[in-house]
Every structure is written in C-alpha cells, then in structure tokens.
N, C-alpha and C. Protein backbone atom coordinates (compact mmCIF):
# COMPACT_ATOMS: atom_id res chain seq x y z
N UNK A 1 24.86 -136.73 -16.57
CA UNK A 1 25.25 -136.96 -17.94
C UNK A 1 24.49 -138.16 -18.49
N UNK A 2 24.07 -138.22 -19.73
CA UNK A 2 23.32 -139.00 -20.57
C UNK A 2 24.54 -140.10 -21.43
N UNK A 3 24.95 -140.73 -20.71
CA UNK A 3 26.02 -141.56 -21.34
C UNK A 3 25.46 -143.56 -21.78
N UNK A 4 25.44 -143.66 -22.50
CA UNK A 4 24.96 -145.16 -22.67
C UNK A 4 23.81 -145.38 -22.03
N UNK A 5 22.88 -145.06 -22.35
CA UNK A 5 21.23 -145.38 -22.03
C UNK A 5 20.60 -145.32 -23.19
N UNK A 6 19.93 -146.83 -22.98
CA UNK A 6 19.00 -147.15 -24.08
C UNK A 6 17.32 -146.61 -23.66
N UNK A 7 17.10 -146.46 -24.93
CA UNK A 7 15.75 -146.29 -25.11
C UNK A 7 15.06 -144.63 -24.82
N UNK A 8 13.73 -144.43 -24.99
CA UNK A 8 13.45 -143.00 -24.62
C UNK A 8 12.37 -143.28 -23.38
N UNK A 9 12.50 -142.30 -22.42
CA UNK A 9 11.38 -142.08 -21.59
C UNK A 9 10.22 -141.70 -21.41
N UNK A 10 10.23 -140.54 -22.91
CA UNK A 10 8.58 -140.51 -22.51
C UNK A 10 8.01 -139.78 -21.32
N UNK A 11 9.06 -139.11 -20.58
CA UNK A 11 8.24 -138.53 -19.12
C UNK A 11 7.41 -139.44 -18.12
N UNK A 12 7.89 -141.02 -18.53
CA UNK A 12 6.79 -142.04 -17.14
C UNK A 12 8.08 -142.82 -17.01
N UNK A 13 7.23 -143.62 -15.72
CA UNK A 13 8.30 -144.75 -15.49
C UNK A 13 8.24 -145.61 -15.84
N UNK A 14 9.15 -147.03 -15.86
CA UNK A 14 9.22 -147.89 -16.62
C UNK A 14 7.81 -148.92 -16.72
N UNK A 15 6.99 -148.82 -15.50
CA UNK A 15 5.87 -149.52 -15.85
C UNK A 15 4.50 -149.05 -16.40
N UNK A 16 4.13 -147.81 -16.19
CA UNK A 16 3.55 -146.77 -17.74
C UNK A 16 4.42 -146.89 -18.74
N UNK A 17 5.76 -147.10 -19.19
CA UNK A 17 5.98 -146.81 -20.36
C UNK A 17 5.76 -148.01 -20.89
N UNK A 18 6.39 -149.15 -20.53
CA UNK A 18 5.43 -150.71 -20.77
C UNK A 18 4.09 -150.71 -20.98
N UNK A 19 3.09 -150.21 -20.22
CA UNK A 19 1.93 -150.21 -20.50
C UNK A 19 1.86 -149.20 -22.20
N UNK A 20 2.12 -148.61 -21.82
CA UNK A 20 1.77 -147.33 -23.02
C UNK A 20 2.53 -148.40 -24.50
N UNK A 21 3.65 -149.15 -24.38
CA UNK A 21 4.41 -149.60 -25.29
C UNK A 21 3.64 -150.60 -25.98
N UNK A 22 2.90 -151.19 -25.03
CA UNK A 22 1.76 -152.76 -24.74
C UNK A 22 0.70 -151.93 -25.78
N UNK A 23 0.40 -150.90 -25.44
CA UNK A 23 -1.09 -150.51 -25.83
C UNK A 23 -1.09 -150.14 -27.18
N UNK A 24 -0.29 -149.41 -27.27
CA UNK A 24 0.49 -148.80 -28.84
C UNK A 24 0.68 -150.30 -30.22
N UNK A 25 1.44 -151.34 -29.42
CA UNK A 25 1.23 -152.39 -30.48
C UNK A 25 0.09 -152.87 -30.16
N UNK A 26 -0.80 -153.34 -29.43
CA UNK A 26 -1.73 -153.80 -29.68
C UNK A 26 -3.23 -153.06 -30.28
N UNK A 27 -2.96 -151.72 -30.46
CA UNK A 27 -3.84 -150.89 -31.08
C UNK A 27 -3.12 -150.90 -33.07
N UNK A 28 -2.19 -151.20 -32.96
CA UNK A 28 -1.48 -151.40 -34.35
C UNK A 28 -1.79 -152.89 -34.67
N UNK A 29 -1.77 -153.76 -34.20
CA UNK A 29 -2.24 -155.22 -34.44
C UNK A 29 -3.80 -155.27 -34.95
N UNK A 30 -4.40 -154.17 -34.13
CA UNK A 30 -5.72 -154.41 -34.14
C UNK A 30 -6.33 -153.58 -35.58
N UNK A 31 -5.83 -152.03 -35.41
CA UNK A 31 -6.39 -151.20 -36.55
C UNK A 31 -5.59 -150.87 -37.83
N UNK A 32 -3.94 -151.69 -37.92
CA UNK A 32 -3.52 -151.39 -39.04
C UNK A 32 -2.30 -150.37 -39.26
N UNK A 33 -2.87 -148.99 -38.60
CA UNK A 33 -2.74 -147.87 -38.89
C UNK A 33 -3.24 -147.06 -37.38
N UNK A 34 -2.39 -146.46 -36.28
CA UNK A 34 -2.70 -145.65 -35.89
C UNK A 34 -1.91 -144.13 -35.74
N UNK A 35 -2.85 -143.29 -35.05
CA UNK A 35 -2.15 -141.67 -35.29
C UNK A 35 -1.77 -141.03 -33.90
N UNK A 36 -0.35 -141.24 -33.26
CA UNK A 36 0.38 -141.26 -32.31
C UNK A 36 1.56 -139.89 -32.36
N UNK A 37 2.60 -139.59 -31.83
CA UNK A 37 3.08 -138.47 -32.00
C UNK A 37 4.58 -139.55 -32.16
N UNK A 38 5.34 -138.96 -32.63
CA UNK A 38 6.40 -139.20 -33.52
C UNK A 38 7.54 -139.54 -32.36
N UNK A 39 7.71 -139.50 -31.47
CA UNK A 39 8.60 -139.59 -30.19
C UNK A 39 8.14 -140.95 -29.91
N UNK A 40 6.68 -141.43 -29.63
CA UNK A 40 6.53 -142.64 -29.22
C UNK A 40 6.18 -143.76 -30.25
N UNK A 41 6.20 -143.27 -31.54
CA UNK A 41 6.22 -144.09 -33.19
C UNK A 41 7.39 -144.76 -32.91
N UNK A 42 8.74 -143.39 -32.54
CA UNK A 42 9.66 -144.14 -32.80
C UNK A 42 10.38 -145.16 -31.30
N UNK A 43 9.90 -144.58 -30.43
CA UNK A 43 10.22 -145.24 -29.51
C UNK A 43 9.75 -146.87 -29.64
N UNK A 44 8.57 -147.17 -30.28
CA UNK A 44 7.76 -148.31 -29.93
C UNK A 44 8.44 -149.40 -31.83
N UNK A 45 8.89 -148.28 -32.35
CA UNK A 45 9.40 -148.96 -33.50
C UNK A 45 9.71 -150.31 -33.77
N UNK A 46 11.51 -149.89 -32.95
CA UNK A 46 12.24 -151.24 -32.44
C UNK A 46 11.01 -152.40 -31.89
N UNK A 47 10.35 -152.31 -31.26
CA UNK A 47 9.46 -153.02 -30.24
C UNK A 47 8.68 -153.95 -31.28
N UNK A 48 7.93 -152.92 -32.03
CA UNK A 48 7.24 -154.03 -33.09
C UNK A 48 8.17 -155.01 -34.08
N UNK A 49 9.07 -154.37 -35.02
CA UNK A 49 10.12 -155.33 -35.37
C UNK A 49 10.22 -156.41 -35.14
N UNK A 50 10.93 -156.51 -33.85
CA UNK A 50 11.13 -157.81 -32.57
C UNK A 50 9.82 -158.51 -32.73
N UNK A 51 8.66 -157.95 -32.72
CA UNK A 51 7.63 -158.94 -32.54
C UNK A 51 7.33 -159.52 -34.17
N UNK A 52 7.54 -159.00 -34.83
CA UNK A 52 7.15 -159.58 -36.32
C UNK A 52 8.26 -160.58 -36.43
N UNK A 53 9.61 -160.12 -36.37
CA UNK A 53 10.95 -161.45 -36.33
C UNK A 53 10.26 -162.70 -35.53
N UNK A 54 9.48 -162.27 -34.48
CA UNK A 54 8.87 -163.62 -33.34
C UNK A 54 8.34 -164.19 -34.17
N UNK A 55 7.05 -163.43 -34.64
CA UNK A 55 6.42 -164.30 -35.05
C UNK A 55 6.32 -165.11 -36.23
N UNK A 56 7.59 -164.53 -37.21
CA UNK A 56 7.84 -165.23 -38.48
C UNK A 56 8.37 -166.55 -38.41
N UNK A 57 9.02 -165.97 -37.17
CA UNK A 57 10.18 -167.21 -36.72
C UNK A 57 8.77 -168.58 -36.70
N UNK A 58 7.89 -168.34 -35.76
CA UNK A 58 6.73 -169.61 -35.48
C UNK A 58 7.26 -170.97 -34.32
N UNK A 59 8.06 -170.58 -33.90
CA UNK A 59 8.15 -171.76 -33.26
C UNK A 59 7.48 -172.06 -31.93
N UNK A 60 7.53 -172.99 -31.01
CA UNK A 60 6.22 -172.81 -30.12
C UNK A 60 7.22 -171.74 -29.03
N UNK A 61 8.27 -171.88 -28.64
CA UNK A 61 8.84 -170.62 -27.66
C UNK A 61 8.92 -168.97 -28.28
N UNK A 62 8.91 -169.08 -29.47
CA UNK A 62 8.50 -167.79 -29.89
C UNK A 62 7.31 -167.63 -30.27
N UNK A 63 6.39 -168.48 -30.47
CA UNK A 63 4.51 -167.93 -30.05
C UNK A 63 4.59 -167.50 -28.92
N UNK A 64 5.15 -168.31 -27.73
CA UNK A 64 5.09 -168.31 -26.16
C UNK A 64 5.45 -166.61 -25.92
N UNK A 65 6.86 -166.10 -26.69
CA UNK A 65 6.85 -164.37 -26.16
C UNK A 65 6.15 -163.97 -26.65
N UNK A 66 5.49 -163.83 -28.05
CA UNK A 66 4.87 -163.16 -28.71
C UNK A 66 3.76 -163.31 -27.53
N UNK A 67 2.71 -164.11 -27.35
CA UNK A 67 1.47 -164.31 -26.34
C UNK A 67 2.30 -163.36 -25.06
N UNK A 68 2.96 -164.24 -24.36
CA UNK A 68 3.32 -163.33 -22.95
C UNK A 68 3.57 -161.70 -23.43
N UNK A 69 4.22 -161.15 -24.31
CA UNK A 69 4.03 -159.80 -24.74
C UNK A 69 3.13 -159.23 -24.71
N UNK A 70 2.07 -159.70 -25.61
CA UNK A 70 0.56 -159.20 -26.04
C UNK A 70 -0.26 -159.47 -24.87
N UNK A 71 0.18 -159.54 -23.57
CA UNK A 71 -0.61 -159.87 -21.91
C UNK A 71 -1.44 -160.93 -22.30
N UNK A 72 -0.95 -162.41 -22.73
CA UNK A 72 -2.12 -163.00 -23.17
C UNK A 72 -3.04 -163.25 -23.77
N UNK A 73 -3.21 -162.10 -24.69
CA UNK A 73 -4.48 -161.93 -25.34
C UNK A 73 -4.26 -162.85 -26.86
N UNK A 74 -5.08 -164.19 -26.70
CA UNK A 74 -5.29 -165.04 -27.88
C UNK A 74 -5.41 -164.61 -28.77
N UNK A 75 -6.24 -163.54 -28.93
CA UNK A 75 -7.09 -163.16 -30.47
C UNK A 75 -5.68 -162.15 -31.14
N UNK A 76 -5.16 -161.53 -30.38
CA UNK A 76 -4.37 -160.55 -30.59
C UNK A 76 -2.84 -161.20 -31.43
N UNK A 77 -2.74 -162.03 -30.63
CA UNK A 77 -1.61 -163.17 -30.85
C UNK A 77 -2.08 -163.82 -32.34
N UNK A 78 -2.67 -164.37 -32.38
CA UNK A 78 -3.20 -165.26 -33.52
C UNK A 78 -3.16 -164.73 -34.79
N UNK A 79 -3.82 -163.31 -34.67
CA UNK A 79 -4.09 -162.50 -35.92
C UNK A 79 -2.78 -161.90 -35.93
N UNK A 80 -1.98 -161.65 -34.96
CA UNK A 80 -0.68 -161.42 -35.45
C UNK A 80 0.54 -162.79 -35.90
N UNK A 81 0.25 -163.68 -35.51
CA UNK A 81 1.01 -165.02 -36.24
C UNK A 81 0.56 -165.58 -37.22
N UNK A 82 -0.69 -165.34 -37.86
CA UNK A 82 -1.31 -166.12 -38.80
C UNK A 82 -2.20 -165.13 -40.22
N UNK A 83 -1.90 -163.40 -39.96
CA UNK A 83 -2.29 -162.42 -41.08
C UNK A 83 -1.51 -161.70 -40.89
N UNK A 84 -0.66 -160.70 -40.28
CA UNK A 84 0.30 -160.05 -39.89
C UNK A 84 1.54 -160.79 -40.43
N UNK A 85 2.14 -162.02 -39.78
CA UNK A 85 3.77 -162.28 -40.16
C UNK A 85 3.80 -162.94 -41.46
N UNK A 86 2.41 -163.62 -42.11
CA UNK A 86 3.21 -164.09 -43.44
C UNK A 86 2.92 -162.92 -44.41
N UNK A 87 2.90 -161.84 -44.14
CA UNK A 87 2.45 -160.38 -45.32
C UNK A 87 4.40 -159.68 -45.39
N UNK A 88 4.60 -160.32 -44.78
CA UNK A 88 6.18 -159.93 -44.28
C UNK A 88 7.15 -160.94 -44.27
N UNK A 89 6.99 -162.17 -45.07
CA UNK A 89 7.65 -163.48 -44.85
C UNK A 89 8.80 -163.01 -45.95
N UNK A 90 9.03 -162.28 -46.71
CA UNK A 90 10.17 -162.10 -47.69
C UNK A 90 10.78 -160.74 -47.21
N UNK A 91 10.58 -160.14 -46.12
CA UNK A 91 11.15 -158.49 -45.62
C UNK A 91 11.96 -159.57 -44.52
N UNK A 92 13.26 -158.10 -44.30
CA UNK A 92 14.07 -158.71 -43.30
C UNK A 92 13.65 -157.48 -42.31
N UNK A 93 13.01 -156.73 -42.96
CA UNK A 93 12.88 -155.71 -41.66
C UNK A 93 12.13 -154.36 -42.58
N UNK A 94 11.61 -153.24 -41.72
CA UNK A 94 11.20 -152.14 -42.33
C UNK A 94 9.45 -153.01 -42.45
N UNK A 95 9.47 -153.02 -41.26
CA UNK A 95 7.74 -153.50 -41.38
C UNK A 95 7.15 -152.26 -40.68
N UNK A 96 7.21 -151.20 -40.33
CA UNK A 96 6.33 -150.19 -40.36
C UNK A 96 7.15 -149.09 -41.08
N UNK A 97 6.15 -147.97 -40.84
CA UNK A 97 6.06 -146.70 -41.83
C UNK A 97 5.74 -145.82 -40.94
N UNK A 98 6.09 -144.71 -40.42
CA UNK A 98 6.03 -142.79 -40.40
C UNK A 98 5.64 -142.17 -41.23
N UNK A 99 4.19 -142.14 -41.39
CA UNK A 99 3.62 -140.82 -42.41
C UNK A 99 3.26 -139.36 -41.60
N UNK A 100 4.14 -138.31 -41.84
CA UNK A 100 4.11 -137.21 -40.88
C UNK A 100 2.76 -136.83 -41.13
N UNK A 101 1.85 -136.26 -40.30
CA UNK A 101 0.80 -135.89 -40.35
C UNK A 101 0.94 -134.36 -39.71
N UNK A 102 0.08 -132.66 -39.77
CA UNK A 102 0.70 -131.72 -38.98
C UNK A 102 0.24 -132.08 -37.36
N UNK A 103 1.09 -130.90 -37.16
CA UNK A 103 1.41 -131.12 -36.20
C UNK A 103 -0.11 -130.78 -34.92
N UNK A 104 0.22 -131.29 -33.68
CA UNK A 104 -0.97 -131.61 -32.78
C UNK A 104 -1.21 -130.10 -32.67
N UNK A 105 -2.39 -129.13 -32.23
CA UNK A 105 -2.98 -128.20 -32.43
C UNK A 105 -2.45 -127.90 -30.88
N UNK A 106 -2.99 -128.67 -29.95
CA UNK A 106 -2.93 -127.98 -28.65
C UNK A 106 -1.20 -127.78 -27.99
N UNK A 107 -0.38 -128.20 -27.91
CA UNK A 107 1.33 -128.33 -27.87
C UNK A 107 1.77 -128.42 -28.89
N UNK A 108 1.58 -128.26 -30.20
CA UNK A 108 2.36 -128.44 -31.17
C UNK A 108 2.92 -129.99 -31.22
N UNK A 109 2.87 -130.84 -31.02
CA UNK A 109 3.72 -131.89 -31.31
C UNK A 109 3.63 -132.26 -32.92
N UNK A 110 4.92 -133.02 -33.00
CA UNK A 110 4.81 -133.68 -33.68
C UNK A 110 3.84 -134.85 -33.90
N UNK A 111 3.13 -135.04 -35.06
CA UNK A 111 2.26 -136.06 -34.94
C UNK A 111 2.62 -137.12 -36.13
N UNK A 112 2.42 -138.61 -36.45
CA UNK A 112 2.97 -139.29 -37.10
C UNK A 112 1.53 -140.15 -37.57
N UNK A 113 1.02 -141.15 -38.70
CA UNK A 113 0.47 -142.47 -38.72
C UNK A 113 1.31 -143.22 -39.09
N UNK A 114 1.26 -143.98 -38.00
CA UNK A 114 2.03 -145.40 -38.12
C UNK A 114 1.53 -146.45 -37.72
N UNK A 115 1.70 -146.95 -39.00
CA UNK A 115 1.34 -148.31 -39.86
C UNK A 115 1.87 -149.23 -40.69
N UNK A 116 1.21 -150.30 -41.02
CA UNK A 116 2.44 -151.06 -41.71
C UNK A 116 3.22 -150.99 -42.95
N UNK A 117 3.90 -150.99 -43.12
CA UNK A 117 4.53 -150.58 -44.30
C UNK A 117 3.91 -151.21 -45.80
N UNK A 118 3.10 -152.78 -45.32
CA UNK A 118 2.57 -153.25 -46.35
C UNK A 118 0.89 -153.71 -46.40
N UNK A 119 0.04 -153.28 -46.84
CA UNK A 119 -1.54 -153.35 -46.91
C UNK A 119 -1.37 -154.94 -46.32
N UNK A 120 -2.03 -155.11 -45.46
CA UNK A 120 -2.75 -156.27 -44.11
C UNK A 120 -3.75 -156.46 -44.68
N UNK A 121 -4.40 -156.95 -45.80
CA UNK A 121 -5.92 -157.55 -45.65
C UNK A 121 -6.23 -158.70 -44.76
N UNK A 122 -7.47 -158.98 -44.31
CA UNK A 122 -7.80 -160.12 -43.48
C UNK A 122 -9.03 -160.43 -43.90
N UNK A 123 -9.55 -161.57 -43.18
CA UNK A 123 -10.65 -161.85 -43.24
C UNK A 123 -11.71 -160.83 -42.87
N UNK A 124 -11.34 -160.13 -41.59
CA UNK A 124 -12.31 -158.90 -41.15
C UNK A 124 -13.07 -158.12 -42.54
N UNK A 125 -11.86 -157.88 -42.99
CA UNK A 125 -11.52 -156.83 -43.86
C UNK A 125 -12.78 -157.16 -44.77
N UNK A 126 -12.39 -158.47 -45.64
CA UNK A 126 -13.19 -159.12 -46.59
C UNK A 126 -14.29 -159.26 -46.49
N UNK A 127 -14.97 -159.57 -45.53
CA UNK A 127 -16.39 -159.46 -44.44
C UNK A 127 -16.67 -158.15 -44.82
N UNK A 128 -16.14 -157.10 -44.22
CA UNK A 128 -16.85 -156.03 -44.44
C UNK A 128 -17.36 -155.30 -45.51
N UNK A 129 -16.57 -155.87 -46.81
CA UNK A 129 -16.61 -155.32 -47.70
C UNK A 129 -17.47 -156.23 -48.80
N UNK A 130 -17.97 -157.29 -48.50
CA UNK A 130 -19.14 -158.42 -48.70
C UNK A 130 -20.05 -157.87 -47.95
N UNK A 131 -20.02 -157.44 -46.38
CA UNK A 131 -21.75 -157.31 -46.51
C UNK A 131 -21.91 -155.86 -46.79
N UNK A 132 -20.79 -154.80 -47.36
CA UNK A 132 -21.42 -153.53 -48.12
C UNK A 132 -21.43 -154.34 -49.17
N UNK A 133 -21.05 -154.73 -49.89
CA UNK A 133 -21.98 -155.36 -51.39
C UNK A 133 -23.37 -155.82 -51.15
N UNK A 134 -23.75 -156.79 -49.80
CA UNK A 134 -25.13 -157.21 -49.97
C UNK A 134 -25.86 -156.40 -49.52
N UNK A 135 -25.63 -155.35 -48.51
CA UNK A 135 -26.34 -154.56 -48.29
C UNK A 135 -26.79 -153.15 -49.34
N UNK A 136 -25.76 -152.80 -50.60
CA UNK A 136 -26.25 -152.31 -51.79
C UNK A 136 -26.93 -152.86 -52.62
N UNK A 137 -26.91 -154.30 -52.70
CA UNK A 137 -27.45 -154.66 -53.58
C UNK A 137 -28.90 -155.21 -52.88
N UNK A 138 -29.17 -155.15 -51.45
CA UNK A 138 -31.22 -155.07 -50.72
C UNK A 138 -31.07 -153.62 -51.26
N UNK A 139 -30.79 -152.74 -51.25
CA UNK A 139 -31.17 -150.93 -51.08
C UNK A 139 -31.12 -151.22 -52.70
N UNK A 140 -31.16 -151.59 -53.52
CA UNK A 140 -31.02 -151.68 -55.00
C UNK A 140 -32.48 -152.47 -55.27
N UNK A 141 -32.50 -153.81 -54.33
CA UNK A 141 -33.72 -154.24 -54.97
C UNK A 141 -34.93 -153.54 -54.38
N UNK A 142 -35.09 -153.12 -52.80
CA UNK A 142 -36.04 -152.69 -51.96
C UNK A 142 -36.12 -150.47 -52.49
N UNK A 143 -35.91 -149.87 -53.16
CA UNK A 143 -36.00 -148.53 -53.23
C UNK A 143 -37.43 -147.79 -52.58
N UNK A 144 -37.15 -147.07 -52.02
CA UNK A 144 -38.35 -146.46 -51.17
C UNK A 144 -39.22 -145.45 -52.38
N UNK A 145 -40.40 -146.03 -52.27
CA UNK A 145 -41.56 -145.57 -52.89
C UNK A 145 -42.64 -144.60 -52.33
N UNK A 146 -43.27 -143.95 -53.04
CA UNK A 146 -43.83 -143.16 -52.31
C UNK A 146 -44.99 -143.76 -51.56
N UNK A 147 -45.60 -144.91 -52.54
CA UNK A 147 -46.36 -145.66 -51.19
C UNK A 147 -45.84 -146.07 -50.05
N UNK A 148 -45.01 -146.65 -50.05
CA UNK A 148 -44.53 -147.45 -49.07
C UNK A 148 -44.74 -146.09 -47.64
N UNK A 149 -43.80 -145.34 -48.20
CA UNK A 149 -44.06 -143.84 -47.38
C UNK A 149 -45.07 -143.41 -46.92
N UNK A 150 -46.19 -143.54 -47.63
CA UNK A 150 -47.24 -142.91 -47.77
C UNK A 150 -47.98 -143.87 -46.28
N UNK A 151 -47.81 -145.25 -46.87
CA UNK A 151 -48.12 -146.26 -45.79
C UNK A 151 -47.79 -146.33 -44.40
N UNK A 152 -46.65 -145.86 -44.22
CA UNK A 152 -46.15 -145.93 -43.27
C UNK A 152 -46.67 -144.46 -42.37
N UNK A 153 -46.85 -143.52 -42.92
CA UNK A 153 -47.34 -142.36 -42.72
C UNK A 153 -48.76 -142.40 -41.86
N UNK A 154 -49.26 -143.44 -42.70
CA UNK A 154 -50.83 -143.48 -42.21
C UNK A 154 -51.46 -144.44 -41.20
N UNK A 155 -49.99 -144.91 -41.01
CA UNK A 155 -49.79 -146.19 -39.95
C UNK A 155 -49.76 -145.13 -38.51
N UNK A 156 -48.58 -144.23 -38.45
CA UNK A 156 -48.04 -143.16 -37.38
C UNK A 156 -49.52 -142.70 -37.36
N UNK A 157 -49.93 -142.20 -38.48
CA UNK A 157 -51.03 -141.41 -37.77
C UNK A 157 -52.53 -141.79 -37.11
N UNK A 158 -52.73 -143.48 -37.30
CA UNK A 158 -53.44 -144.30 -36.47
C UNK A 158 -53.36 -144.46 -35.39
N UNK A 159 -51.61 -144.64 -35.37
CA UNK A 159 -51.63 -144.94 -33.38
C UNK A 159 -51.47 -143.52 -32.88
N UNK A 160 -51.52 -142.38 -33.28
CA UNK A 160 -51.22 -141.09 -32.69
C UNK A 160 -52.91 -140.77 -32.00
N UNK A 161 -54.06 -141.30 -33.18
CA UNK A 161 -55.23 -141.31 -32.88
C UNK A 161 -55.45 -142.34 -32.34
N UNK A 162 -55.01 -143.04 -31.51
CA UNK A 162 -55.84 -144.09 -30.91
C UNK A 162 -55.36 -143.90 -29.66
N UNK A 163 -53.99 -143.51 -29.45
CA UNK A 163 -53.33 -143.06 -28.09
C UNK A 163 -54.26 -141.71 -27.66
N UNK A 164 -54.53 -140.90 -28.79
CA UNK A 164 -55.27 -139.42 -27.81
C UNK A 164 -56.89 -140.14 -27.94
N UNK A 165 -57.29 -141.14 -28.39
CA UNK A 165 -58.75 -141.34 -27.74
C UNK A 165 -58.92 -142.45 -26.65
N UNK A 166 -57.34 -142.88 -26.20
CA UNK A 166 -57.20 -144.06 -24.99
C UNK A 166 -57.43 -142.82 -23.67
N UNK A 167 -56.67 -141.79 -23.59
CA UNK A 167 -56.63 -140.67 -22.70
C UNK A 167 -57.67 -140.11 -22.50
C-alpha cells in the first residue's frame, strides 16, 4: 500500500533520482527554459522553489546550501544568487511555468517546457545580442563584390596551378 510517501520515483533509486534532480536544475539555471516530460517538471518543481527561497533569502548559510546543492559549482551558484533571485524578489512563489508541449513520439509521454515563469535577462544574454549588432553592422559595411570574388577566384586558381606544376 502507498500510504504517506513523499515524492515521485521516477523508476530509479534515490541516488539517480538526485542525480537526475541535480541535473534538471542545473540545466534550468543554465538555459532558462528546458524540454523535459511532465512527471519529472513536476517532480523537480518543489526542488527549484526551495532553491530560489535560498537564495533570496542571501545569507552566508543559505549561499552555503544553495552551493552544496548545485555540487559546488561557483558559476552555477552565483548566476543563480545574483540574476536568477533578484528577478523574483517581489514573488512569494510560482517561479516556474509548464508549457505543455505534444506529446514524445516514441512512448507517447507527456512532454512539458519548463521555465521560468519570468524572462531572466543577463549579461550573457546582452553580449550576445551586441555582438549580433556588430557583427551586422561589419556585413553592412564589408558587402561582397564581385571583385572581391572575382579575386579570390583567381587566387584558388594560382595555387591549383602551381601545386600541379610542383608534381
């Protein structure tokens, strides 16, 4: 009988499902948004919660779980205490989201993206979207010409002749 037991299993044991629980937030820390099946969205739910309450909280024993959670990993920790918890400093909770997606092709599962409930910009983010501006705006000043082409053309076909008269 299934009487007072917390949590779901998942079909592993408790130290795959830790791992798998570990991997799941730290692939959500990292990309925002990932696409998981709806059994372990919600299983890992509760889990993230707890870690956003940590880290809002800020104090140095709740950096300390947040880090020991995340296996250590500095970078992981950081970007979740310092772009992650203040995007959420006025929520008491409901920091992720279930967007049903269909369902998985090969078993049918249910499939879910889950992500945060509120747009995460970062620095990453901002970066990337600065050097697509500078990189449209070289392809704006540099446009490929037919010389340039033409040049380059007649370049290939020098060393093609100089390699078959080295042989």
């Amino acid at each position: 009988m299934k009487k007072k037991l917390f949590g779901r299993k998942l079909s592993r044991d408790s130290d795959t499902r830790r791992a798998l629980f570990r991997s799941i937030i730290r692939e959500l820390i990292i990309h925002s948004s990932i696409k998981t099946t709806k059994a372990k969205a919600k299983a890992v739910q509760g889990q993230v919660d707890k870690m956003i309450k940590l880290a809002k909280d800020g104090s140095i024993a709740k950096r300390r779980l947040v880090y020991s959670y995340l296996a250590n990993n500095r970078a992981l920790s950081e970007r979740l205490l310092k772009t992650i918890a203040p995007v959420f400093k006025d929520r008491k909770s409901g920091f992720t989201r279930m967007i049903n997606l269909p369902q998985r092709r090969g078993d049918s599962a249910k499939m879910v993206r889950f992500e945060w409930s509120q747009e995460i910009t970062t620095a990453d983010k901002l970066k990337e979207k600065s050097k697509g501006v500078k990189n449209k705006a070289k392809s704006a000043e540099k446009p490929a010409t037919q010389n340039s082409l033409k040049s380059r053309l007649s370049n290939l076909k020098k060393a093609k002749s100089s390699v078959k008269k080295s042989e």
